[in-house]
N, C-alpha and C. Protein backbone atom coordinates (compact mmCIF):
# COMPACT_ATOMS: atom_id res chain seq x y z
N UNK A 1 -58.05 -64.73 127.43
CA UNK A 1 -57.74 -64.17 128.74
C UNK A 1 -58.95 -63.46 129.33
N UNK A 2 -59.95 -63.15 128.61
CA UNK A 2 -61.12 -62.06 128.87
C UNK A 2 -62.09 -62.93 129.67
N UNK A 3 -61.67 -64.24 128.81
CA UNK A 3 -63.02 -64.84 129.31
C UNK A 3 -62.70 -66.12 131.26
N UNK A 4 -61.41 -65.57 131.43
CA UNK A 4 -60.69 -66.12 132.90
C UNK A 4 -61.08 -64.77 133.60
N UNK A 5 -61.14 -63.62 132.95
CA UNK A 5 -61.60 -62.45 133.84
C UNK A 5 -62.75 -62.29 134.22
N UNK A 6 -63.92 -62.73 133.25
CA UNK A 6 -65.08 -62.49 133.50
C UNK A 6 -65.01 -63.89 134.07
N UNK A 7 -64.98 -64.94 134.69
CA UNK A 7 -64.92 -66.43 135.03
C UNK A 7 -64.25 -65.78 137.11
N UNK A 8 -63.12 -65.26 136.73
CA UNK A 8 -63.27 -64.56 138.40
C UNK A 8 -63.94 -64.04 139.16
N UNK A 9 -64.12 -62.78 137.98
CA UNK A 9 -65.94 -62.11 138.26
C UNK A 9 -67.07 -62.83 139.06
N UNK A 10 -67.52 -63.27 138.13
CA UNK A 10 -68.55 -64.09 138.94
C UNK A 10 -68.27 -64.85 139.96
N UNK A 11 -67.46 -65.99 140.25
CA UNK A 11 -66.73 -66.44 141.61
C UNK A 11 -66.82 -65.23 142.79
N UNK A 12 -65.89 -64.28 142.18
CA UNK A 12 -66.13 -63.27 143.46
C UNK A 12 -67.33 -62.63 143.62
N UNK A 13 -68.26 -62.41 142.81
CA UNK A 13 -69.70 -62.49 143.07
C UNK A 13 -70.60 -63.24 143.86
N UNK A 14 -70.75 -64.56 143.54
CA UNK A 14 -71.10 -65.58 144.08
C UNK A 14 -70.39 -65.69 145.70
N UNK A 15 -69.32 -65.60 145.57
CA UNK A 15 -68.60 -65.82 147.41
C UNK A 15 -69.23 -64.62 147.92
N UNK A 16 -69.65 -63.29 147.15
CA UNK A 16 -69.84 -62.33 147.96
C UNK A 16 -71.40 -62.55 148.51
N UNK A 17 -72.04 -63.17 147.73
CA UNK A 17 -73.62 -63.39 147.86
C UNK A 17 -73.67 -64.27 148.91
N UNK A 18 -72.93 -65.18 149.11
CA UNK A 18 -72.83 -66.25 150.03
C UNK A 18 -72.51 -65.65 151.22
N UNK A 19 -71.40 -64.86 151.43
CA UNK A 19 -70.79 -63.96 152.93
C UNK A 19 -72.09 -62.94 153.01
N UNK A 20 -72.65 -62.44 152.45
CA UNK A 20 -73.48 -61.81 152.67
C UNK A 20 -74.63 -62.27 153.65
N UNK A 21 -75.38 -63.71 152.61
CA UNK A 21 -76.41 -64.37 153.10
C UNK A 21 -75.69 -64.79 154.62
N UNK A 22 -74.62 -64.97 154.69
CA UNK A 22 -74.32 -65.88 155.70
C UNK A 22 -74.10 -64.96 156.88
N UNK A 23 -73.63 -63.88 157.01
CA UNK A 23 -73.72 -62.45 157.44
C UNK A 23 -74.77 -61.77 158.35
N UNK A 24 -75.73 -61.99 157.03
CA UNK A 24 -77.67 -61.44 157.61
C UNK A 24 -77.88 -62.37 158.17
N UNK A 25 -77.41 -63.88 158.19
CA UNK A 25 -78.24 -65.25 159.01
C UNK A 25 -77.72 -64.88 160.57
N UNK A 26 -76.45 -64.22 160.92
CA UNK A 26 -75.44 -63.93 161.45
C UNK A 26 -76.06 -62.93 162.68
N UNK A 27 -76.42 -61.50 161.65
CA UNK A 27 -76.67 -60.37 162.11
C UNK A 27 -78.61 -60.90 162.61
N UNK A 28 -79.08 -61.61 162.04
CA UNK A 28 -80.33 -61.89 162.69
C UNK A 28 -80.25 -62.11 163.88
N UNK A 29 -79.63 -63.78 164.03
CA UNK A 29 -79.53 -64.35 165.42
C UNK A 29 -79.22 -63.39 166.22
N UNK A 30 -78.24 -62.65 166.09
CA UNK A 30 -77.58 -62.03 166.98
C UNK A 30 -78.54 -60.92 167.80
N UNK A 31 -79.31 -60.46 167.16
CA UNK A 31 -80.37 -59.26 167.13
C UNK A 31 -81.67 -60.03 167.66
N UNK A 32 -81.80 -61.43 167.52
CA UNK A 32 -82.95 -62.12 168.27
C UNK A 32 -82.75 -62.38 169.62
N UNK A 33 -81.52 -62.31 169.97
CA UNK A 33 -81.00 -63.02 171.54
C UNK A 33 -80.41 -61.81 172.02
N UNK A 34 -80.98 -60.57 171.36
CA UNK A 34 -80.28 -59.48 171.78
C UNK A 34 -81.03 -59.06 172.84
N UNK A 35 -81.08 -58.39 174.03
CA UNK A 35 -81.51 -57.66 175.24
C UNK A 35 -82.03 -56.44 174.26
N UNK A 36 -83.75 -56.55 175.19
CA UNK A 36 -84.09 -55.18 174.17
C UNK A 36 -83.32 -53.71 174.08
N UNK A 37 -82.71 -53.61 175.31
CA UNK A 37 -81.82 -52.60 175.22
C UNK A 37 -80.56 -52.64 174.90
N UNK A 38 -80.37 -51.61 173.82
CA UNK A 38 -79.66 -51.93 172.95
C UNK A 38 -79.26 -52.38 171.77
N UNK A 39 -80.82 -52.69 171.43
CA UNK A 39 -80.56 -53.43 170.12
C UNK A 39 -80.78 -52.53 168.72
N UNK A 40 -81.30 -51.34 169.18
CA UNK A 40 -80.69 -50.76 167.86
C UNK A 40 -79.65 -50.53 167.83
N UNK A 41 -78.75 -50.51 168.85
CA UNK A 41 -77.14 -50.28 168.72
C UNK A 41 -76.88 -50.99 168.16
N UNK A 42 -76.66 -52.57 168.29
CA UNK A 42 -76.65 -53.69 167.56
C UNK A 42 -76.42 -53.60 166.13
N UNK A 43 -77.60 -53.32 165.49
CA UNK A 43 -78.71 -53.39 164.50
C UNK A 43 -77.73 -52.51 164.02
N UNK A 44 -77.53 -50.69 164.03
CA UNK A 44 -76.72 -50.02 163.24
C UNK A 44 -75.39 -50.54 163.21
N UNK A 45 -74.45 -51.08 163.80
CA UNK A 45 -73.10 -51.29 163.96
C UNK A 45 -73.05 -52.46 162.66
N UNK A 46 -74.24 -53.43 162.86
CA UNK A 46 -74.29 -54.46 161.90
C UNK A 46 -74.55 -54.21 160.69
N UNK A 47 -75.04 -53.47 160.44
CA UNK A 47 -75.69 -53.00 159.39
C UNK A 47 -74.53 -51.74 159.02
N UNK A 48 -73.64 -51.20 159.63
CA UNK A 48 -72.82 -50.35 159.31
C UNK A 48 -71.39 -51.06 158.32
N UNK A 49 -70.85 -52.40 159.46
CA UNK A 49 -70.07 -53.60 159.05
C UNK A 49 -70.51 -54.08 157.82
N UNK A 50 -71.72 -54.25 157.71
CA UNK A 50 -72.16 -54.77 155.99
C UNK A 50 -72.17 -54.15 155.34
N UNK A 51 -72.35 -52.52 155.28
CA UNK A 51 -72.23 -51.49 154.40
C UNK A 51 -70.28 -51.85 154.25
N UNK A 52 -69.68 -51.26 155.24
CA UNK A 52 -68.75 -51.91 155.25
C UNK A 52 -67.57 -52.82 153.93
N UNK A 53 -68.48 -53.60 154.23
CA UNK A 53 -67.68 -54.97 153.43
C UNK A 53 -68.21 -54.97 152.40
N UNK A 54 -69.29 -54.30 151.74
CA UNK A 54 -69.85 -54.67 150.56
C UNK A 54 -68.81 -53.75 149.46
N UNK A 55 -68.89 -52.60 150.31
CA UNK A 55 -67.85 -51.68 149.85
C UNK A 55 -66.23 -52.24 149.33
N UNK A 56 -65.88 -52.75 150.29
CA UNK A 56 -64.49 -53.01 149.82
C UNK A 56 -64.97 -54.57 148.75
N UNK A 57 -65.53 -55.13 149.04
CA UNK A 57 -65.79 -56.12 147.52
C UNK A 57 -66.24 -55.62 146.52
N UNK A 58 -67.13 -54.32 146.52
CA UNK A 58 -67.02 -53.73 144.94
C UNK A 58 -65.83 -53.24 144.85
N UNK A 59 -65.42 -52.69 145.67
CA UNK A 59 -63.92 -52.01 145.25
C UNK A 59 -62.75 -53.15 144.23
N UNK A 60 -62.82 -54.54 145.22
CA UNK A 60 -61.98 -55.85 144.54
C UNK A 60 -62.69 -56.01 143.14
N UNK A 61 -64.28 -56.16 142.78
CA UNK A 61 -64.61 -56.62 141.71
C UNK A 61 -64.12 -55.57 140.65
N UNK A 62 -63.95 -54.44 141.41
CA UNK A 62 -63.79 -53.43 140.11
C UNK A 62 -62.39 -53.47 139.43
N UNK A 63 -61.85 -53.42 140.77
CA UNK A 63 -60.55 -53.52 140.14
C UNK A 63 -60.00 -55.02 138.94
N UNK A 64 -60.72 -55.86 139.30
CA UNK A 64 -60.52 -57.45 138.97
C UNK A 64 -60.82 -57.00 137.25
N UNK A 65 -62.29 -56.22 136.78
CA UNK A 65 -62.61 -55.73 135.40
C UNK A 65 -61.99 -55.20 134.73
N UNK A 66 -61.03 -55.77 133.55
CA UNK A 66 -60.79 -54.68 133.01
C UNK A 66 -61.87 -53.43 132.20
N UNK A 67 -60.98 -52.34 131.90
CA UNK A 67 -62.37 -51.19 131.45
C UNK A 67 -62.78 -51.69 130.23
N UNK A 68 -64.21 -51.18 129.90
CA UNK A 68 -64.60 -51.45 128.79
C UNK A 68 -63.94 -50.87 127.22
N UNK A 69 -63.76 -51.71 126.14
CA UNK A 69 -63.79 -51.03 125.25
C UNK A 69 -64.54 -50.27 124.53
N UNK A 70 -64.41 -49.14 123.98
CA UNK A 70 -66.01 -48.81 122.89
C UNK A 70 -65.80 -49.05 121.63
């Protein structure tokens, strides 16, 4: 069973690396076609949203682990 847990793990790792990359490809464009004014607004909101989401996917991976034994 340990080893279907650690086998989710990584999956949800990997999807997270992927939403991520796909995210920053996201938050670039968006920030290249941006009007100079304004674009640090942009820039923090995006960058706030990714803080964001990274957060609640460690939150899922953690919970997904069970705790360690010693």
């Amino acid at each position: 069973m340990k080893h279907l847990s650690n086998l989710r793990t990584i999956l949800m790792l990997r999807a997270a690396a992927w939403i991520l990359e796909v995210a920053c490809a996201l938050a670039r464009e968006a920030v290249r076609h941006a009007p100079r004014r304004g674009r640090e607004d942009l820039i923090r909101k995006t960058l706030m949203a990714l803080a964001y989401g990274l957060r609640r996917l460690a939150q899922r991976v953690i919970r997904l682990t069970p705790p360690r034994r010693k």
